[in-house]
N, C-alpha and C. Protein backbone atom coordinates (compact mmCIF):
# COMPACT_ATOMS: atom_id res chain seq x y z
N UNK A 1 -10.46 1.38 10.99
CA UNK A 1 -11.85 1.30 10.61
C UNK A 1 -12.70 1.74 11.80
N UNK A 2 -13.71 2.57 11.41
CA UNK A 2 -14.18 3.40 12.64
C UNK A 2 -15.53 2.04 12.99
N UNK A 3 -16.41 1.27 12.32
CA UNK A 3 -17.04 0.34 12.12
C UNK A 3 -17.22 -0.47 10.88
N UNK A 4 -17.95 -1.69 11.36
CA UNK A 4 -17.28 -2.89 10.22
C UNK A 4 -18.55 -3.80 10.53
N UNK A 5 -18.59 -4.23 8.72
CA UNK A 5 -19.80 -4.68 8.55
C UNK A 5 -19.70 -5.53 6.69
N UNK A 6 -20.90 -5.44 6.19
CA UNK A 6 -20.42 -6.08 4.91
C UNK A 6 -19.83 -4.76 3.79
N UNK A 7 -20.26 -3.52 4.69
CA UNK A 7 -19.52 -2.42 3.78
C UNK A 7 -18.83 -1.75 4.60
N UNK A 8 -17.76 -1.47 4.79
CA UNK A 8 -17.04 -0.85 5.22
C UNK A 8 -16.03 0.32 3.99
N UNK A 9 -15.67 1.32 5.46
CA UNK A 9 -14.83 2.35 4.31
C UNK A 9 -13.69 3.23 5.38
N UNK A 10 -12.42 2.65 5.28
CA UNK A 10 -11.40 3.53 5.67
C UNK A 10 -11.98 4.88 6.21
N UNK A 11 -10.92 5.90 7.22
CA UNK A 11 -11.38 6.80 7.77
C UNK A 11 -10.27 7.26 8.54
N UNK A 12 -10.00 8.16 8.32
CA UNK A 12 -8.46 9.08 9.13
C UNK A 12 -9.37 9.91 9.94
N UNK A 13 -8.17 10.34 11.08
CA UNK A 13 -8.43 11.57 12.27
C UNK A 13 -8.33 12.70 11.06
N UNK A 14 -7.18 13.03 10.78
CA UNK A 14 -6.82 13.92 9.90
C UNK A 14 -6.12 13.45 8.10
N UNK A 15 -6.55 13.33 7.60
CA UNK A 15 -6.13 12.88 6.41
C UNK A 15 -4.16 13.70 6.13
N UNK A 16 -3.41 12.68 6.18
CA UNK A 16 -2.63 12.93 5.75
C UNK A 16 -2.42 13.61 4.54
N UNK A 17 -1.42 13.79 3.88
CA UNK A 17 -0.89 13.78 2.41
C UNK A 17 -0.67 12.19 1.59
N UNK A 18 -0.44 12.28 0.65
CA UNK A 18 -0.27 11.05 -0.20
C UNK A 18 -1.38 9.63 0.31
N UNK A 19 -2.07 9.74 1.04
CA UNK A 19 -3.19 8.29 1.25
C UNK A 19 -3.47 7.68 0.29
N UNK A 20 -3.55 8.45 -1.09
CA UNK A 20 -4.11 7.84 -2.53
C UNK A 20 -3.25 6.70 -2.91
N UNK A 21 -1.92 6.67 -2.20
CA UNK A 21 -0.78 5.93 -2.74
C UNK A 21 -0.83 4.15 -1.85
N UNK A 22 -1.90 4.84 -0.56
CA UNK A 22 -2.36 3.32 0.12
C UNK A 22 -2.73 2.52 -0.97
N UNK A 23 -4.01 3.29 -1.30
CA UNK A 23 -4.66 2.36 -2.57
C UNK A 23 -3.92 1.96 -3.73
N UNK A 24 -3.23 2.70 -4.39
CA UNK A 24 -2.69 1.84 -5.08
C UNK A 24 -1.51 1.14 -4.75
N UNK A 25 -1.12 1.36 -3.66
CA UNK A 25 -0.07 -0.12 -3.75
C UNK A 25 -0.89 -1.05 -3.04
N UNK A 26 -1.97 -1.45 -2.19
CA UNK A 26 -2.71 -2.60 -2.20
C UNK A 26 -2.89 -2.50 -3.34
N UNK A 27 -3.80 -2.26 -4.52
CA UNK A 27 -3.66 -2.47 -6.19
C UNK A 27 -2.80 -3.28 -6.47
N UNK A 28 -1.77 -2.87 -6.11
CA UNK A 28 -0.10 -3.58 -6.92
C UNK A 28 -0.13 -4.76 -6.48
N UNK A 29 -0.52 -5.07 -5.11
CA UNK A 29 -0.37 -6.14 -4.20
C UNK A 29 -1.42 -7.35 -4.25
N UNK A 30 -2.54 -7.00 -5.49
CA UNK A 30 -3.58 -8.00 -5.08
C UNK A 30 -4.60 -7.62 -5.12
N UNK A 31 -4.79 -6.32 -4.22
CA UNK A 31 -6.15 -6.22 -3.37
C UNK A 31 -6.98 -5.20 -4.61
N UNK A 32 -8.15 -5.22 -4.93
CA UNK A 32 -8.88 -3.98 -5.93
C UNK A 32 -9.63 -3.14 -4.71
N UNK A 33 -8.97 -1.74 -5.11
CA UNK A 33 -9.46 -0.94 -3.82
C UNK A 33 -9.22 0.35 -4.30
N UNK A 34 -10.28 1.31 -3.91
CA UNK A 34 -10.33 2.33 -4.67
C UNK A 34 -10.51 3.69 -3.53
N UNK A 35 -9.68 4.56 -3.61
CA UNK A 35 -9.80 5.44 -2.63
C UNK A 35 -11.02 6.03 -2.58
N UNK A 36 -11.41 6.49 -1.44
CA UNK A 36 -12.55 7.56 -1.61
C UNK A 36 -14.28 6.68 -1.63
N UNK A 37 -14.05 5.30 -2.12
CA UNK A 37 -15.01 4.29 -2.02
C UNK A 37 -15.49 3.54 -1.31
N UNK A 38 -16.64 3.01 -0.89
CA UNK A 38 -16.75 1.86 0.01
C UNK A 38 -16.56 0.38 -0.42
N UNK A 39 -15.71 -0.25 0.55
CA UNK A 39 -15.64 -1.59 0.38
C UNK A 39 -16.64 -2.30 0.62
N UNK A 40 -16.91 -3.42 0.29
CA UNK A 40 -17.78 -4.56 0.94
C UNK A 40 -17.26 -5.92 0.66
N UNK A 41 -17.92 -6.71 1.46
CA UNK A 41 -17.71 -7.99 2.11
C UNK A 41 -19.01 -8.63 2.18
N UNK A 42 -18.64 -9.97 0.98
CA UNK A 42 -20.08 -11.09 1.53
C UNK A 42 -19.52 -12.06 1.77
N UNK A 43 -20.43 -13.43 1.80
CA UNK A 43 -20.62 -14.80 2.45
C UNK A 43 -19.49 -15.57 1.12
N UNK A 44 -19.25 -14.83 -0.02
CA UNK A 44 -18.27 -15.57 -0.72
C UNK A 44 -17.21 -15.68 -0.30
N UNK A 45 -16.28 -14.30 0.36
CA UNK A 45 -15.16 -14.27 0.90
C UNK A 45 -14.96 -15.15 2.21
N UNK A 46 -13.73 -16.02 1.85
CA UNK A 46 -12.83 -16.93 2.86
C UNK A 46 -12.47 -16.18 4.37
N UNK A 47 -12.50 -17.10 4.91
CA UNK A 47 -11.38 -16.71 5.85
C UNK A 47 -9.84 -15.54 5.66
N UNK A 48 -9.33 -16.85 4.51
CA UNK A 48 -7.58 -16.40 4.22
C UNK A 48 -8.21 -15.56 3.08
N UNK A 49 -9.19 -14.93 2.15
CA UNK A 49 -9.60 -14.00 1.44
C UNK A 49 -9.23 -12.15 2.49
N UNK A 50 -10.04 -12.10 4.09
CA UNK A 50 -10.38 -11.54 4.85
C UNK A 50 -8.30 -11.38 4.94
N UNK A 51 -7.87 -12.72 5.69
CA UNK A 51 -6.25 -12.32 5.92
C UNK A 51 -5.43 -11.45 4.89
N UNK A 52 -6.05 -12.19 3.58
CA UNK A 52 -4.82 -11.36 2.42
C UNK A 52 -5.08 -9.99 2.66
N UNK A 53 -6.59 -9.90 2.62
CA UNK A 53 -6.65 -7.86 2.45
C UNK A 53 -6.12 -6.98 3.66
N UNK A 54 -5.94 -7.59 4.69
CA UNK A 54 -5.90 -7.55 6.06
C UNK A 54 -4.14 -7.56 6.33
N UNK A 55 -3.44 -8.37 5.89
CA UNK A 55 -2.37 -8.07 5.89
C UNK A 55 -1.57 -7.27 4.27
N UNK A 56 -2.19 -7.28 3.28
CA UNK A 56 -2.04 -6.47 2.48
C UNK A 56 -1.81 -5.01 2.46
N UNK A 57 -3.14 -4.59 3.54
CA UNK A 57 -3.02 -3.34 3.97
C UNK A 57 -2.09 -3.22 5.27
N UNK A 58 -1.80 -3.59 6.02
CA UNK A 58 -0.61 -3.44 6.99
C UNK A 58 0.75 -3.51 6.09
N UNK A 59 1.08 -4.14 5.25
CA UNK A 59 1.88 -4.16 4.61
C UNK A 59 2.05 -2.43 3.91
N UNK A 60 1.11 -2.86 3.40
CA UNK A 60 0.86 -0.95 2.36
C UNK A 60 1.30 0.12 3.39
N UNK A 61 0.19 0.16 4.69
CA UNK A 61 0.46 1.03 5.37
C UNK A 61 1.98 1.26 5.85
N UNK A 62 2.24 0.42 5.58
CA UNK A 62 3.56 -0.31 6.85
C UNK A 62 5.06 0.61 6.24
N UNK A 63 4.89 0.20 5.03
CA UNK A 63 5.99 1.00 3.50
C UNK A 63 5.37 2.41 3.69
N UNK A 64 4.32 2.65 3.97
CA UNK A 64 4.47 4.04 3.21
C UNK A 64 4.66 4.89 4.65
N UNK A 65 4.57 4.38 5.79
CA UNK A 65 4.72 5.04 6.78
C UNK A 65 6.69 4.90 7.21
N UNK A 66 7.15 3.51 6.55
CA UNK A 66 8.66 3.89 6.65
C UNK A 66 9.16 4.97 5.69
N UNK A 67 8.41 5.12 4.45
CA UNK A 67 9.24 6.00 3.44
C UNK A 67 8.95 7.12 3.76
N UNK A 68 8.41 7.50 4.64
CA UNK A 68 7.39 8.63 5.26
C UNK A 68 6.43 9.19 4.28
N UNK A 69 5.79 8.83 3.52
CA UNK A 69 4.51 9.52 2.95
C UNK A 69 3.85 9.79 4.25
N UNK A 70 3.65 8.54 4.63
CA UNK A 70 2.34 8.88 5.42
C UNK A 70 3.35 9.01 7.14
N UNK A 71 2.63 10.16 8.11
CA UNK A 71 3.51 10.14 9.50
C UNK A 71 2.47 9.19 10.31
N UNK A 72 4.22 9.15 10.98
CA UNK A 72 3.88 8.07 12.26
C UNK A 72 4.38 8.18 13.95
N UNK A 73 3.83 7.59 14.69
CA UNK A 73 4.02 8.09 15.83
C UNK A 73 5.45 7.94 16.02
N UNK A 74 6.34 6.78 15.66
CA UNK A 74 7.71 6.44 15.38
C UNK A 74 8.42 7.55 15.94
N UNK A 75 9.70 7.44 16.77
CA UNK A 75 10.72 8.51 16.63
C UNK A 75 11.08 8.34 15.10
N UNK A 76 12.08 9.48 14.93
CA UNK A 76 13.07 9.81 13.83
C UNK A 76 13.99 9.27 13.86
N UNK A 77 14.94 8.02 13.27
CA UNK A 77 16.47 7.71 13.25
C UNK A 77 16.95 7.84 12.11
N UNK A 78 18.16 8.65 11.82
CA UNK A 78 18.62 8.28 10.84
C UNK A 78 18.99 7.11 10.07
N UNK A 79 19.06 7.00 9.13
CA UNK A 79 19.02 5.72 7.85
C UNK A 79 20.28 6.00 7.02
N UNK A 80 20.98 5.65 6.84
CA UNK A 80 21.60 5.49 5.57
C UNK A 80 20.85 4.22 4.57
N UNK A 81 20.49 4.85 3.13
CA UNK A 81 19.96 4.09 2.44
C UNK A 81 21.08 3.01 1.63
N UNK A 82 20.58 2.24 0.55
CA UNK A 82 21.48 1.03 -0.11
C UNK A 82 22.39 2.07 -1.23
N UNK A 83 21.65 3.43 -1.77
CA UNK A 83 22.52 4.30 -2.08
C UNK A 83 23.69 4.76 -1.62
N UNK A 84 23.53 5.05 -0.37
CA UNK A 84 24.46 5.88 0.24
C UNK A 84 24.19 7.13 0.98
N UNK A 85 22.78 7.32 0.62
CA UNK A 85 22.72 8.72 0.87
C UNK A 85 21.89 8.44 2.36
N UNK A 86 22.21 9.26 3.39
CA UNK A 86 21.83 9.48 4.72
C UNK A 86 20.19 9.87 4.59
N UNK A 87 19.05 9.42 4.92
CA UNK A 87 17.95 9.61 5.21
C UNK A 87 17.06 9.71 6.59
N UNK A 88 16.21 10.68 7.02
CA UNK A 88 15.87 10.72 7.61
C UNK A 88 14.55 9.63 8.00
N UNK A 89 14.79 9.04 9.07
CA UNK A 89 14.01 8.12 9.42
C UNK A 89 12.40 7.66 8.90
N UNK A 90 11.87 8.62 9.63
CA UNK A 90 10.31 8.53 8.63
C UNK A 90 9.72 9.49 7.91
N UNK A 91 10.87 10.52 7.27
CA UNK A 91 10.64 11.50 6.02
C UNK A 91 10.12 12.76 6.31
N UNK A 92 9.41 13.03 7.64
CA UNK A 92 8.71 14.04 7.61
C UNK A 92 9.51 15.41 8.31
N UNK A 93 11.02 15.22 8.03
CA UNK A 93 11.31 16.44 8.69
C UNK A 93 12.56 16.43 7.61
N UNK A 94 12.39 17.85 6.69
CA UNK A 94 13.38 17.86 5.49
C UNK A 94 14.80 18.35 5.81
N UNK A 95 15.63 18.09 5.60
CA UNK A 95 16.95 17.75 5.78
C UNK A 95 17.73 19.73 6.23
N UNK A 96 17.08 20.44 4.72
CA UNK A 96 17.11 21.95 5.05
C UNK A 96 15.53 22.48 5.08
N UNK A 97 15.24 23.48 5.42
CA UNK A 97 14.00 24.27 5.31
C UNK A 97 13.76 24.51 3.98
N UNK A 98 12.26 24.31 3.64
CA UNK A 98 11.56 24.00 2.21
C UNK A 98 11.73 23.06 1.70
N UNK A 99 12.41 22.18 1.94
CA UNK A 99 12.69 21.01 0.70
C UNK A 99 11.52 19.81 0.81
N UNK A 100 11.24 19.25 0.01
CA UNK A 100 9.92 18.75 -0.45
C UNK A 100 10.66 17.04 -0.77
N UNK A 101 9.88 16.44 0.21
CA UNK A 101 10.05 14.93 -0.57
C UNK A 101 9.84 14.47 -1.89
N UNK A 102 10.91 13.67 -2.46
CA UNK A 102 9.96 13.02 -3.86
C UNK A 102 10.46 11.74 -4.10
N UNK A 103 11.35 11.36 -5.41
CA UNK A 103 12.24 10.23 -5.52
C UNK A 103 12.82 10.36 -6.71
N UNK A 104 14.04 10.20 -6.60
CA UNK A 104 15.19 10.05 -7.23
C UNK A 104 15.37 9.11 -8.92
N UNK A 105 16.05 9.05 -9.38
CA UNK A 105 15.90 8.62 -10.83
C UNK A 105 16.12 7.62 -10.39
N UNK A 106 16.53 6.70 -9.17
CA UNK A 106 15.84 5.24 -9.06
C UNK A 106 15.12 4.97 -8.12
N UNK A 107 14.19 6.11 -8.19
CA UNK A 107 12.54 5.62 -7.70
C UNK A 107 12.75 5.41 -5.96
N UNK A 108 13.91 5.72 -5.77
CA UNK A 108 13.92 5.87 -3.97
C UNK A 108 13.69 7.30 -3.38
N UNK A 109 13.06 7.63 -2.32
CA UNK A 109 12.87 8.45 -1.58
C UNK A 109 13.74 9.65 -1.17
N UNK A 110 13.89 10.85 -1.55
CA UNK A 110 14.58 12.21 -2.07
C UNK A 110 14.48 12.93 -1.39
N UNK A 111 14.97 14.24 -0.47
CA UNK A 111 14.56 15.69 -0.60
C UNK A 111 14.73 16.59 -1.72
N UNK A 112 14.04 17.20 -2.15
CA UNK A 112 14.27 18.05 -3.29
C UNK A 112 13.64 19.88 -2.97
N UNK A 113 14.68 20.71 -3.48
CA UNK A 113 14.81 21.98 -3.07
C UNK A 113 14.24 23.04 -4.12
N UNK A 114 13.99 23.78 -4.36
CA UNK A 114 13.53 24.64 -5.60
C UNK A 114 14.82 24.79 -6.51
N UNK A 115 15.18 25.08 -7.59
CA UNK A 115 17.02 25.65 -8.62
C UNK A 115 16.63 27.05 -9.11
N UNK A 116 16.90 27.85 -8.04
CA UNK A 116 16.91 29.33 -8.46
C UNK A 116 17.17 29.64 -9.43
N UNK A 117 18.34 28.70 -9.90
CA UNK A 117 18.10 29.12 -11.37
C UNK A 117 17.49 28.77 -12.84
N UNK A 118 16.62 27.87 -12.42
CA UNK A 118 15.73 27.13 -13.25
C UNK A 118 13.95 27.01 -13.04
N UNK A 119 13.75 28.29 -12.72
CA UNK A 119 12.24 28.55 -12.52
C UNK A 119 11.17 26.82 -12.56
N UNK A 120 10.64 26.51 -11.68
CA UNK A 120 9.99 25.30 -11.58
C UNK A 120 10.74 23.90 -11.78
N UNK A 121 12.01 24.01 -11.61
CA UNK A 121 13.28 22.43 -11.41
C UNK A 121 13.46 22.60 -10.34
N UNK A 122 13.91 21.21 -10.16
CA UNK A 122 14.40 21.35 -8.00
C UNK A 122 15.77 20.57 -8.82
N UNK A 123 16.33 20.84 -7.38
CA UNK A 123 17.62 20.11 -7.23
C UNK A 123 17.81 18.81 -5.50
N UNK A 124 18.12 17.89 -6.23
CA UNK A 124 18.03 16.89 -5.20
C UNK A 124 18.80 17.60 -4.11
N UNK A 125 18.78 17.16 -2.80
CA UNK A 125 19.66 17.65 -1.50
C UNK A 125 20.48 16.88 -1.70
N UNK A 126 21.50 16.26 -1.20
CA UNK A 126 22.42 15.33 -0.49
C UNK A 126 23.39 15.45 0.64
């Protein structure tokens, strides 16, 4: 937060890719928060009101910077996931050249490649 007050509003150096996905998983988590909007804050909100949103969003941020949506200053370690499949630490460096993050038919974190032979299908890496 660049400043803070009873309205406040998120603010990147450079806007990543996927940020929209902050907001909705605080959504998922509790918090009503809408990208692109300003928040505010009055004399109704608690203390532990201020903590939930506060660690809500560290939380949010926290996931989407391990799955690598969003980059982080973090080195790179490899991962083997609960699948099996070897992952690169915080996502942002694809396994071959071109391949595009996404997620897998159980919703975990993918590289995926163009299928030459299927005009607009990818094919997962592994």
């Amino acid at each position: 937060m660049v400043t803070f007050g009873s309205l406040f509003k998120g603010k990147w150096e450079t806007e990543p890719q996927y940020t929209e996905l902050l907001f909705a998983l605080m959504r998922n988590k509790g918090v009503h928060i809408m990208d692109g909007f300003p928040c505010f804050l009055t004399l109704a909100f608690t203390d532990a009101d201020v903590d939930f949103v506060i660690s809500r969003y560290k939380e949010s941020l926290n996931e989407l910077c391990e799955l690598g949506f969003i980059p982080t200053e973090k080195k790179s370690t490899v991962d083997v996931s609960s699948n099996g499949h070897s992952q690169n630490g915080n996502g942002q460096h694809p396994p071959v050249p071109g391949a595009k993050l996404g997620k897998d038919q159980n919703g975990n974190p993918a590289w995926f490649v163009a299928d030459p032979e299927r005009p607009g299908k990818f094919l997962m890496v592994k």
